[in-house]
C-alpha atoms as a PDB file:
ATOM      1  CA  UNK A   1       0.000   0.000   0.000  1.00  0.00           C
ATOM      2  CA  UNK A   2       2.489   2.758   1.204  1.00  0.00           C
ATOM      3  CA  UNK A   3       3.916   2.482  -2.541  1.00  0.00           C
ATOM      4  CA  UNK A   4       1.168   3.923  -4.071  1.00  0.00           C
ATOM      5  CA  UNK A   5       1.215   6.738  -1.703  1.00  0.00           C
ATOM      6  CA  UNK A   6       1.458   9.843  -3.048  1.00  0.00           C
ATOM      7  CA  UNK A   7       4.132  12.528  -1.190  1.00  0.00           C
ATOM      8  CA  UNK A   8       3.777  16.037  -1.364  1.00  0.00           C
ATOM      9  CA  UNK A   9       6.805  18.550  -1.896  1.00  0.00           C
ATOM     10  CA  UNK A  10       7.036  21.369   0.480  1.00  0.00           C
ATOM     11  CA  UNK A  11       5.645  23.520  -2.705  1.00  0.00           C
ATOM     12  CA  UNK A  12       2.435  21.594  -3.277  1.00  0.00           C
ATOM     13  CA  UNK A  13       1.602  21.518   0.655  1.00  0.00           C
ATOM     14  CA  UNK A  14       2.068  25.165   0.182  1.00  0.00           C
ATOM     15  CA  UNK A  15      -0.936  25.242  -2.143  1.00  0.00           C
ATOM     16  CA  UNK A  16      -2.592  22.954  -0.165  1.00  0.00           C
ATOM     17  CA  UNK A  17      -2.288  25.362   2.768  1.00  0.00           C
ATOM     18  CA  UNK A  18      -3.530  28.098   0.975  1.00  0.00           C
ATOM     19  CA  UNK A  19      -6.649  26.035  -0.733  1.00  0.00           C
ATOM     20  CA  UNK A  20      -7.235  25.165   2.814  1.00  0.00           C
ATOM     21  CA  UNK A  21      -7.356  28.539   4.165  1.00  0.00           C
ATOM     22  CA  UNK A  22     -10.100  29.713   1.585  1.00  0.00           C
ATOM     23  CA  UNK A  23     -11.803  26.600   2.287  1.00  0.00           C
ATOM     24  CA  UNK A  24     -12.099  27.082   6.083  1.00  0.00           C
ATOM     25  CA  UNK A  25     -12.386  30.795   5.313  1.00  0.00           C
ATOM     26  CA  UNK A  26     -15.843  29.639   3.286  1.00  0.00           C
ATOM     27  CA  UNK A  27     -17.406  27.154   6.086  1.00  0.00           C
ATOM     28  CA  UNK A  28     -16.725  29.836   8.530  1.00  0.00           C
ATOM     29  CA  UNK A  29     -18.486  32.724   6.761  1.00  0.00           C
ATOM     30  CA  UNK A  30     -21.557  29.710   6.216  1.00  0.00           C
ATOM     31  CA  UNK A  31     -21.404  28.693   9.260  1.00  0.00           C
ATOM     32  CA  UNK A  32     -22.224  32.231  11.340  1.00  0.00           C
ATOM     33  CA  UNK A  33     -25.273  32.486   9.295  1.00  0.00           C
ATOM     34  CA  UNK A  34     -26.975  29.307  10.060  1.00  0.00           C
ATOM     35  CA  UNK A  35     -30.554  29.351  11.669  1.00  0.00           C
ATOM     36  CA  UNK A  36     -33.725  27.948  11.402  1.00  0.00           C
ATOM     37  CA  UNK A  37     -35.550  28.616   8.461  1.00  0.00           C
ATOM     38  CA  UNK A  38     -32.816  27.457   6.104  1.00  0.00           C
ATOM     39  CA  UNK A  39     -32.870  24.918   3.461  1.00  0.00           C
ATOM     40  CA  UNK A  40     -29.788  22.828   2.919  1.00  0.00           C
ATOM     41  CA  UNK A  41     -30.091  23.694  -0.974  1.00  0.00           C
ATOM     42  CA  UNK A  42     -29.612  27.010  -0.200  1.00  0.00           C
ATOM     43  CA  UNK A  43     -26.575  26.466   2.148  1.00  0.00           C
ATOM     44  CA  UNK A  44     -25.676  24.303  -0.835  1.00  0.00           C
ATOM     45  CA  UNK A  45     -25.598  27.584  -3.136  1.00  0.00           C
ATOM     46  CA  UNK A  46     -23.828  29.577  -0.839  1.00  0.00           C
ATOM     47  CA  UNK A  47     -20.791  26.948  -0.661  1.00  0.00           C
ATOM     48  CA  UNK A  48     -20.900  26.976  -4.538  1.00  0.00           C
ATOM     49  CA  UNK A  49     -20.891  30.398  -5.122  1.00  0.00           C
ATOM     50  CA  UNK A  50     -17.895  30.964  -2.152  1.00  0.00           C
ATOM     51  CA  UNK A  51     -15.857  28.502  -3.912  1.00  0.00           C
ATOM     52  CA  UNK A  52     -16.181  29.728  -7.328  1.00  0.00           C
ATOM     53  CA  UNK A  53     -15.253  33.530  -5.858  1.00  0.00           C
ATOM     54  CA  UNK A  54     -11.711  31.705  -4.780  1.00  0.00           C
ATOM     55  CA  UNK A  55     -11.121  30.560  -7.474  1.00  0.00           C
ATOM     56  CA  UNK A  56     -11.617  26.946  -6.717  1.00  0.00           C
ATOM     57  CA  UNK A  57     -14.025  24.434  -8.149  1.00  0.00           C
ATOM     58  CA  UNK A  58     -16.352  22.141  -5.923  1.00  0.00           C
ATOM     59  CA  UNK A  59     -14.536  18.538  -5.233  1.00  0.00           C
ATOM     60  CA  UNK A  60     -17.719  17.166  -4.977  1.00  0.00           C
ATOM     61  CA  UNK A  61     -18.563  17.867  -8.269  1.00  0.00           C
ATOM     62  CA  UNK A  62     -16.107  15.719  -9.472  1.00  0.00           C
ATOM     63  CA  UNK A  63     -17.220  12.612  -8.120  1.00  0.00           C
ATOM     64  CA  UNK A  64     -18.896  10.659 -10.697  1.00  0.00           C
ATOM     65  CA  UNK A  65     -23.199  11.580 -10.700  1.00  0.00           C
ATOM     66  CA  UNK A  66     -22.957  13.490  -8.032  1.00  0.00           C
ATOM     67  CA  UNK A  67     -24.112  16.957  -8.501  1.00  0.00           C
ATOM     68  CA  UNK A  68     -23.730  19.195  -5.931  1.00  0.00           C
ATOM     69  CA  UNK A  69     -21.341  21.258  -4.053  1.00  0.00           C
ATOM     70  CA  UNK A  70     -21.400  19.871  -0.772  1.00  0.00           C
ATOM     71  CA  UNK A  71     -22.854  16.783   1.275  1.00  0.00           C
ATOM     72  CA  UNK A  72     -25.414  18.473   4.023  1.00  0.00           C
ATOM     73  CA  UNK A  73     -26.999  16.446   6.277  1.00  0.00           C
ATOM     74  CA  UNK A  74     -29.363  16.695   9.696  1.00  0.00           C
ATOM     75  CA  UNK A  75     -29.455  14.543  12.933  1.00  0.00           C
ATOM     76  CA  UNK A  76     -29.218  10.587  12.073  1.00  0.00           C
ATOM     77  CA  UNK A  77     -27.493  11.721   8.455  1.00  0.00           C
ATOM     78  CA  UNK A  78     -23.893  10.539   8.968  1.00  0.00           C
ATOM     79  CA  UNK A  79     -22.246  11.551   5.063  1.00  0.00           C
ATOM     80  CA  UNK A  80     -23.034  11.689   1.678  1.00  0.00           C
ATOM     81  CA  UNK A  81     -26.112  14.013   2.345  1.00  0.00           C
ATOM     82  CA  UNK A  82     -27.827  15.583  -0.927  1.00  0.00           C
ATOM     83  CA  UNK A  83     -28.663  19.103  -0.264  1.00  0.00           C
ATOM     84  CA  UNK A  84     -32.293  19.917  -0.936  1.00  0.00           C
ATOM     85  CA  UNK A  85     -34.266  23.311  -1.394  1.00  0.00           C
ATOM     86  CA  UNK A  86     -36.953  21.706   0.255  1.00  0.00           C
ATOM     87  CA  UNK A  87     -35.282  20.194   3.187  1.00  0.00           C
ATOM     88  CA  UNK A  88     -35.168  22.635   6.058  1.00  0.00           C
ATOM     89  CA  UNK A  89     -33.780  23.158   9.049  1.00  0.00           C
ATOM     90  CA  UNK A  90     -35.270  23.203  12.188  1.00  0.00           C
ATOM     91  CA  UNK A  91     -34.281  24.731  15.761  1.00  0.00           C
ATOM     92  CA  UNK A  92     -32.389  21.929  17.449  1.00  0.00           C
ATOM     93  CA  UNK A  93     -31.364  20.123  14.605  1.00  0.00           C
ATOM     94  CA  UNK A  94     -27.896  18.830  14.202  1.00  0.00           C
ATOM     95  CA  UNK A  95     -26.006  19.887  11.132  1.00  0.00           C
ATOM     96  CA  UNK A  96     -23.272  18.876   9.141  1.00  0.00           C
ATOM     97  CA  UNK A  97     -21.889  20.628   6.489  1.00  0.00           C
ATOM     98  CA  UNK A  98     -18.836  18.624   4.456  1.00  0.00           C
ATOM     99  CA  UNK A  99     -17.376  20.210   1.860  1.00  0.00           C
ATOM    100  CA  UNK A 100     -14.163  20.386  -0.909  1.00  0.00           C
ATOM    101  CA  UNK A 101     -12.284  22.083  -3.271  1.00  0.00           C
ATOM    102  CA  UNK A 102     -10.315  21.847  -6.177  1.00  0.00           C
ATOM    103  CA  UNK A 103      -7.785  24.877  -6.734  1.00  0.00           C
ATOM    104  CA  UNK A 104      -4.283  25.280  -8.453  1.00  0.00           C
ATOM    105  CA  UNK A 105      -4.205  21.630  -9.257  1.00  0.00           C
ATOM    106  CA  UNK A 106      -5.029  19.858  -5.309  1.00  0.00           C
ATOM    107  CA  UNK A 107      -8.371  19.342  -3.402  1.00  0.00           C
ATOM    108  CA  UNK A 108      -9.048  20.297   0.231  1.00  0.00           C
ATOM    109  CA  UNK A 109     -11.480  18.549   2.407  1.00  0.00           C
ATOM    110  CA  UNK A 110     -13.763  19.551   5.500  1.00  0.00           C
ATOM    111  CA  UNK A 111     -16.914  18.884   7.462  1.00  0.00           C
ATOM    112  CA  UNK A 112     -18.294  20.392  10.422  1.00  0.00           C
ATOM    113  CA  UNK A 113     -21.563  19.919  12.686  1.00  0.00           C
ATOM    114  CA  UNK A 114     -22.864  22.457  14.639  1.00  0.00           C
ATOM    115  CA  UNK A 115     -26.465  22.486  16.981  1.00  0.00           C
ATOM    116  CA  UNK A 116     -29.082  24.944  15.032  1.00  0.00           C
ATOM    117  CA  UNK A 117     -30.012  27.265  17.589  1.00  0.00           C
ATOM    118  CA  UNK A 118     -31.958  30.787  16.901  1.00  0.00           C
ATOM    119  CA  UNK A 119     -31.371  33.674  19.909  1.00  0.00           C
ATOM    120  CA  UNK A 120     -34.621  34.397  19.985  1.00  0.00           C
ATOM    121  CA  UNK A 121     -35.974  30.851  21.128  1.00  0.00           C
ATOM    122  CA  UNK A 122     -35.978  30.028  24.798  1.00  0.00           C
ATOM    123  CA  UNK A 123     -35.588  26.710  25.681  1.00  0.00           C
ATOM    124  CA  UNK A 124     -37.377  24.507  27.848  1.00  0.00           C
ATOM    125  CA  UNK A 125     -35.567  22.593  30.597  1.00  0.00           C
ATOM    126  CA  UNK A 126     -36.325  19.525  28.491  1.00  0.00           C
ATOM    127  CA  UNK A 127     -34.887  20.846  25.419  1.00  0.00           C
ATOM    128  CA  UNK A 128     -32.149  22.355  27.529  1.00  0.00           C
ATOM    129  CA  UNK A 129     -31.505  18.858  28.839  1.00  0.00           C
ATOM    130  CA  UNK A 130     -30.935  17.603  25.130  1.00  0.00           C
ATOM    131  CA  UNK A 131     -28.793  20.468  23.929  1.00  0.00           C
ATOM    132  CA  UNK A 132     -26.384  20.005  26.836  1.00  0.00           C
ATOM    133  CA  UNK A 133     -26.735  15.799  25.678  1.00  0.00           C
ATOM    134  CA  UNK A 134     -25.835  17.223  21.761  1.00  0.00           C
ATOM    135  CA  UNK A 135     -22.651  19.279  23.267  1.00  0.00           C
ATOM    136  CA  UNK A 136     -21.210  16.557  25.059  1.00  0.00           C
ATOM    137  CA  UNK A 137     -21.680  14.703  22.052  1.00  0.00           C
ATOM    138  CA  UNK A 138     -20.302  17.205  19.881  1.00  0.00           C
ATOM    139  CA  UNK A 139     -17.168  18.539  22.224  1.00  0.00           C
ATOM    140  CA  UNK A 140     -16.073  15.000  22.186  1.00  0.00           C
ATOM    141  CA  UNK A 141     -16.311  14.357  17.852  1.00  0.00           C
ATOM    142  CA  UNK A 142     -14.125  17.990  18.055  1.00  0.00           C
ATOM    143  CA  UNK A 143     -11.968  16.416  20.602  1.00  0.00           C
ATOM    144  CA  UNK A 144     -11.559  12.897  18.833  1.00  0.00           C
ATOM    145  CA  UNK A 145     -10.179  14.988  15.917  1.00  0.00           C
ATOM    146  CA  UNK A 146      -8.088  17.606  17.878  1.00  0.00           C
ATOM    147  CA  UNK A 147      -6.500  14.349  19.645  1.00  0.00           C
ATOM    148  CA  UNK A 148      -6.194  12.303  16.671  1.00  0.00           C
ATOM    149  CA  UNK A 149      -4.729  14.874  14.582  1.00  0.00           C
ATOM    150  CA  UNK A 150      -1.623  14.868  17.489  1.00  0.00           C
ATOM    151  CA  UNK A 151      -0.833  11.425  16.492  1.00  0.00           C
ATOM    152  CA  UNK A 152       0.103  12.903  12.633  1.00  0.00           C
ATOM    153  CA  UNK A 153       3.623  12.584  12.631  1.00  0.00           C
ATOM    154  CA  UNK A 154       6.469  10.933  11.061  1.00  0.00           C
ATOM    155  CA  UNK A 155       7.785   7.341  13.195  1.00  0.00           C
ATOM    156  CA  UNK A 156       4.062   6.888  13.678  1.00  0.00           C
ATOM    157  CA  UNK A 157       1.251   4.739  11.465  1.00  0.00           C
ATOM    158  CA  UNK A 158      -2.066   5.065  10.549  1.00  0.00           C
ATOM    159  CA  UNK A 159      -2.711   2.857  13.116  1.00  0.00           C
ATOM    160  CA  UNK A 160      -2.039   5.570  15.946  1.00  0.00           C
ATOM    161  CA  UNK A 161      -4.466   7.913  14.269  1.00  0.00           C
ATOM    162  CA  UNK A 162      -7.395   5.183  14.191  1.00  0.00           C
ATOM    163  CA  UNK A 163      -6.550   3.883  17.876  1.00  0.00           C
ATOM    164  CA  UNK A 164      -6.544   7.628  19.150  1.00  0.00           C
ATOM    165  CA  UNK A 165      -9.952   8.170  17.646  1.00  0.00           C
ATOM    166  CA  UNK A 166     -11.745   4.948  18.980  1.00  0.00           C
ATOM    167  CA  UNK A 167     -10.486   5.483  22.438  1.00  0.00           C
ATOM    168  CA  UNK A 168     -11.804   9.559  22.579  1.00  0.00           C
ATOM    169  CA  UNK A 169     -14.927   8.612  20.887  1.00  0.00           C
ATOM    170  CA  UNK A 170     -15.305   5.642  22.660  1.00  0.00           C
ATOM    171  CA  UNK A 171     -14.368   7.185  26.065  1.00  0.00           C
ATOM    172  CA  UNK A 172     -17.116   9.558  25.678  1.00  0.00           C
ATOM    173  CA  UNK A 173     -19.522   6.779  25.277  1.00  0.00           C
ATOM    174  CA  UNK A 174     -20.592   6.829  21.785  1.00  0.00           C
ATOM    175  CA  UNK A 175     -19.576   4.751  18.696  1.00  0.00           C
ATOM    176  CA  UNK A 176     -17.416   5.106  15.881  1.00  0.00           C
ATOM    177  CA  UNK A 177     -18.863   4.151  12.390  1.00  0.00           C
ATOM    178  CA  UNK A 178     -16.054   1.275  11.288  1.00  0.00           C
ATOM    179  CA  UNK A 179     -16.926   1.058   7.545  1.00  0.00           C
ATOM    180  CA  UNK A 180     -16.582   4.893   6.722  1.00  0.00           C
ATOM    181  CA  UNK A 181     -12.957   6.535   6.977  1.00  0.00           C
ATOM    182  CA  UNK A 182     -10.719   9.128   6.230  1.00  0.00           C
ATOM    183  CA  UNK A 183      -8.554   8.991   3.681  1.00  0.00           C
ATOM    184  CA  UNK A 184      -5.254  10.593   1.534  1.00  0.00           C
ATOM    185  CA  UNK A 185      -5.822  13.412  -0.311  1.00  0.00           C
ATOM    186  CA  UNK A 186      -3.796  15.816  -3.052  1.00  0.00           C
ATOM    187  CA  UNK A 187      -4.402  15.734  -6.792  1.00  0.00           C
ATOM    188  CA  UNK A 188      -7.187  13.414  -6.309  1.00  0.00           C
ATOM    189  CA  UNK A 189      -9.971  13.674  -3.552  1.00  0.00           C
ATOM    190  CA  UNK A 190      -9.918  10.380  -2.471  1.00  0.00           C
ATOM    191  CA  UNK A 191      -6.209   9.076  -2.173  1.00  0.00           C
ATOM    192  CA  UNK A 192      -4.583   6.287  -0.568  1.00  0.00           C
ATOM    193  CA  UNK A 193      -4.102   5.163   2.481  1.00  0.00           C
ATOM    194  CA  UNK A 194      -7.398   4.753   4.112  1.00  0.00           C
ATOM    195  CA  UNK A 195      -7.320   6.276   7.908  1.00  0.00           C
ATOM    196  CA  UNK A 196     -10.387   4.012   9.867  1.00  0.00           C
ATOM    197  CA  UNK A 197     -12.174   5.244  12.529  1.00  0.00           C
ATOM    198  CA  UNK A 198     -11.077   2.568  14.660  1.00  0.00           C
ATOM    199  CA  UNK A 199      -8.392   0.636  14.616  1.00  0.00           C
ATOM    200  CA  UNK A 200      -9.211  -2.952  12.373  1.00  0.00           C
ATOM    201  CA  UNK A 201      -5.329  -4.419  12.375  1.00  0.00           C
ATOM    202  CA  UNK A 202      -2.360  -4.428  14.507  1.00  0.00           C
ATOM    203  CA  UNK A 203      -1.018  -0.800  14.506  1.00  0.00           C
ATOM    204  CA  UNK A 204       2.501  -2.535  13.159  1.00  0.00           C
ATOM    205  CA  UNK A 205       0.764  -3.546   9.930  1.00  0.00           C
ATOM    206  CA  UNK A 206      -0.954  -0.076   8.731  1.00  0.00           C
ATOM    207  CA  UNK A 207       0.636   2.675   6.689  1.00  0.00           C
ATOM    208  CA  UNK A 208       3.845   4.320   8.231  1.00  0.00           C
ATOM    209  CA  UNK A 209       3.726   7.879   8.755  1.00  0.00           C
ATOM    210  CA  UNK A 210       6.083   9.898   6.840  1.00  0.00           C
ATOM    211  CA  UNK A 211       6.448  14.037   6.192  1.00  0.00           C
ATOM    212  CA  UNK A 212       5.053  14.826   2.585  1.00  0.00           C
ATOM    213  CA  UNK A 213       1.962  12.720   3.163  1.00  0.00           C
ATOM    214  CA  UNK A 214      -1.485  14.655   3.209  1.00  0.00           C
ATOM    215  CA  UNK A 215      -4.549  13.291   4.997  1.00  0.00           C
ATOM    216  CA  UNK A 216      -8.204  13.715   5.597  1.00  0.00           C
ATOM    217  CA  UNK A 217      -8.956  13.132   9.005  1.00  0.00           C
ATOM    218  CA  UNK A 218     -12.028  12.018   9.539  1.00  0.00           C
ATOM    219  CA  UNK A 219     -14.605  11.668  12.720  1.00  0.00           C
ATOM    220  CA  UNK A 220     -17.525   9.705  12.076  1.00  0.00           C
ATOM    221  CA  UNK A 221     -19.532   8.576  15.110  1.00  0.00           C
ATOM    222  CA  UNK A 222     -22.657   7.688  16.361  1.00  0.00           C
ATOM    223  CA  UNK A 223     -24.779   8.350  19.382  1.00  0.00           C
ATOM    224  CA  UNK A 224     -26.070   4.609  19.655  1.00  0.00           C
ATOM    225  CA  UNK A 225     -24.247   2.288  17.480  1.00  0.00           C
ATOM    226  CA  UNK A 226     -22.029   2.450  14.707  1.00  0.00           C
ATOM    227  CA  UNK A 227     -23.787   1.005  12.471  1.00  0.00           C
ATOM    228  CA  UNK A 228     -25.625   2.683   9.198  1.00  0.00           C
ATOM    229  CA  UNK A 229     -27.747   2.306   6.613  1.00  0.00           C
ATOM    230  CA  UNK A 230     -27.638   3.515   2.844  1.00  0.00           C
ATOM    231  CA  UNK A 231     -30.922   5.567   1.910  1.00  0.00           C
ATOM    232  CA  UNK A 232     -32.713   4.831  -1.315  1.00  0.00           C
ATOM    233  CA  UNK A 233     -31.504   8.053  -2.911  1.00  0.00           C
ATOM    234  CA  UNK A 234     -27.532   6.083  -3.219  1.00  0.00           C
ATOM    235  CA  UNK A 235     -26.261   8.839  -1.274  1.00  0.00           C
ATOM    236  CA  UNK A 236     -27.066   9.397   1.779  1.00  0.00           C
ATOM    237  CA  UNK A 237     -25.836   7.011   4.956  1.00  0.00           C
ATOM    238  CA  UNK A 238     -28.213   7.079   8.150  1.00  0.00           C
ATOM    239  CA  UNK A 239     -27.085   5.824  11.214  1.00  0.00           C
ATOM    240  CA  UNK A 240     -29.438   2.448  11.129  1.00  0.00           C
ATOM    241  CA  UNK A 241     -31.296   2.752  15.127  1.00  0.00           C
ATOM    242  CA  UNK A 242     -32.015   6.079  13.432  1.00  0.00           C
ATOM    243  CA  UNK A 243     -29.915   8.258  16.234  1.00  0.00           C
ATOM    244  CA  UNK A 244     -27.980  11.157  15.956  1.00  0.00           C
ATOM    245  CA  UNK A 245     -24.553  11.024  14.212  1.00  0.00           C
ATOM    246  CA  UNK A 246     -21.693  13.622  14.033  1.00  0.00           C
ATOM    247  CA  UNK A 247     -18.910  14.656  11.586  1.00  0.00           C
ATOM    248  CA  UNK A 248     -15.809  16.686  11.946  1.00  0.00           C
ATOM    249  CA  UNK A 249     -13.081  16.386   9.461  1.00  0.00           C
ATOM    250  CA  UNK A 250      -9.466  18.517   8.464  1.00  0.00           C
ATOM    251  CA  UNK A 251      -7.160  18.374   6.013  1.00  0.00           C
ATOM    252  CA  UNK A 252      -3.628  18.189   7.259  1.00  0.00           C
ATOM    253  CA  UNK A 253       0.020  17.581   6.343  1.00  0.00           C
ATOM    254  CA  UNK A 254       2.652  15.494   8.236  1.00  0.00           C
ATOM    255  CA  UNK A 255       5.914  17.496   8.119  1.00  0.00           C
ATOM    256  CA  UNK A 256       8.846  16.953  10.092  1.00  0.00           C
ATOM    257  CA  UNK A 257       8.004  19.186  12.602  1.00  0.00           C
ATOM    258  CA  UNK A 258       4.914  17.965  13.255  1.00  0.00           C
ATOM    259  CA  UNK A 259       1.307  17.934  12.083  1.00  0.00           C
ATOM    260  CA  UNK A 260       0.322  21.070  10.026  1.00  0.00           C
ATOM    261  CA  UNK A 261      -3.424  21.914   9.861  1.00  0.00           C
ATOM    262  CA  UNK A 262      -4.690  22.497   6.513  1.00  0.00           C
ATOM    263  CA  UNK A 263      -8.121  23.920   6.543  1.00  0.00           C
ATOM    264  CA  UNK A 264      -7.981  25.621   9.815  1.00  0.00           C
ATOM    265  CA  UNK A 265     -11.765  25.567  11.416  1.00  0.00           C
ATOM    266  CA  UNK A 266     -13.079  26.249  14.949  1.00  0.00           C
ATOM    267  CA  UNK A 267      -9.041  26.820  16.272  1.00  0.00           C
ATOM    268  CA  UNK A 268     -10.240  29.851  18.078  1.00  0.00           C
END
């Protein structure tokens, strides 16, 4: 496997940074304008229309039949969500917003779920009970990815990265989703190797670690069990006991002096 990985020269992480700075740039401006009301179609046309203003073209666009800018799903949605014009969003909803894009030559790649929550509503002690169930859940997908992003360095293997997120996600007493991953990224979206949610093989056998090599780090967890379901649209995976999921993601590099964040969201 580590043969047909493809290393990046300090030059073409250097585009990669900068892709991934417009790209976190873009979630960030979407993100502060969330609320109820909302379809994801139209947070789909925002995306598109950021990432044609930087120059960049959507990643997502580029996978074979599928034809929109981002993947935008609610609640038990775990990835591959198709935005909708008529699929809105409601106070207390659980978002994720996972997007890409192609610029100078490399891809970027990013998701992000956030709790939907208007000002103006006051919340009941029962729905007050849930959001503070939804922030645990979501502090510890942010954490999982913070943690696992630490074990990015050269000496290390994929391995490490997998391991660290099963025992954070696992620790905070919800479930990884084994079958969907992270993954290597650069000229193509989708590169090798593979970087599991949890680790499947002895650490000793995955994919060394080595500077040049650019990942997408991936979180993808449930609040019951890990497993999912596909919908009948070929898209979208549910979690299958119909609970909520979550989804954080980064692009980074491995360099030698340590991991270097890519598409830098929520680091404030």
């Amino acid at each position: 496997m580590a043969s047909r990985i493809t290393l990046k020269t300090p030059g073409e992480i250097a585009v990669m940074k900068e892709n991934g700075k417009k790209l976190a740039e873009i979630l960030t401006e979407v993100l502060e304008k969330i609320k109820p009301g909302l379809s994801t179609g139209e947070i789909d046309s925002w995306i598109e229309k950021g990432i044609l203003l930087a120059g960049g073209q959507p990643s997502f666009k580029q996978v074979p039949n599928y034809h929109w800018s981002s993947c935008i799903g609610l609640n038990e949605e775990v990835v591959h969500s198709i935005p909708k014009k008529d699929k809105i969003i409601k106070e207390g909803d659980l978002l994720k917003i996972d997007l890409g894009m192609l610029w100078q030559g490399f891809h970027s790649d990013l998701s992000w779920t956030i709790l939907v929550q208007s000002a103006k509503h006051e919340a009941t002690p029962a729905e007050r009970q849930v959001q503070e169930s939804q922030r645990k859940f979501l502090d510890t997908g942010k954490k999982a990815l913070a943690e696992a992003i630490k074990m990015a360095v050269p000496g290390n293997r994929v391995g490490h990265i997998s391991q660290k997120i099963q025992e954070v996600v696992e620790g905070g007493g919800y479930y990884p989703v084994p079958i969907l991953t992270g993954h290597g990224i650069g000229r193509k979206l989708h590169e090798e190797p593979f970087v599991p949610g949890v680790l499947l093989e002895k650490i000793e056998e995955t994919p060394a670690l080595v500077a040049g090599m650019t990942l997408a780090i991936e979180i993808i967890y449930g609040f019951g069990t890990g497993e999912v379901v596909l919908e009948n649209d070929g898209w979208t995976v549910c979690t299958k006991d119909g609970k909520i999921a979550g989804l954080f993601e980064k692009t980074i590099a491995i360099t030698e002096e340590g991991p270097l964040i890519l598409t830098p969201v929520g680091e404030k």
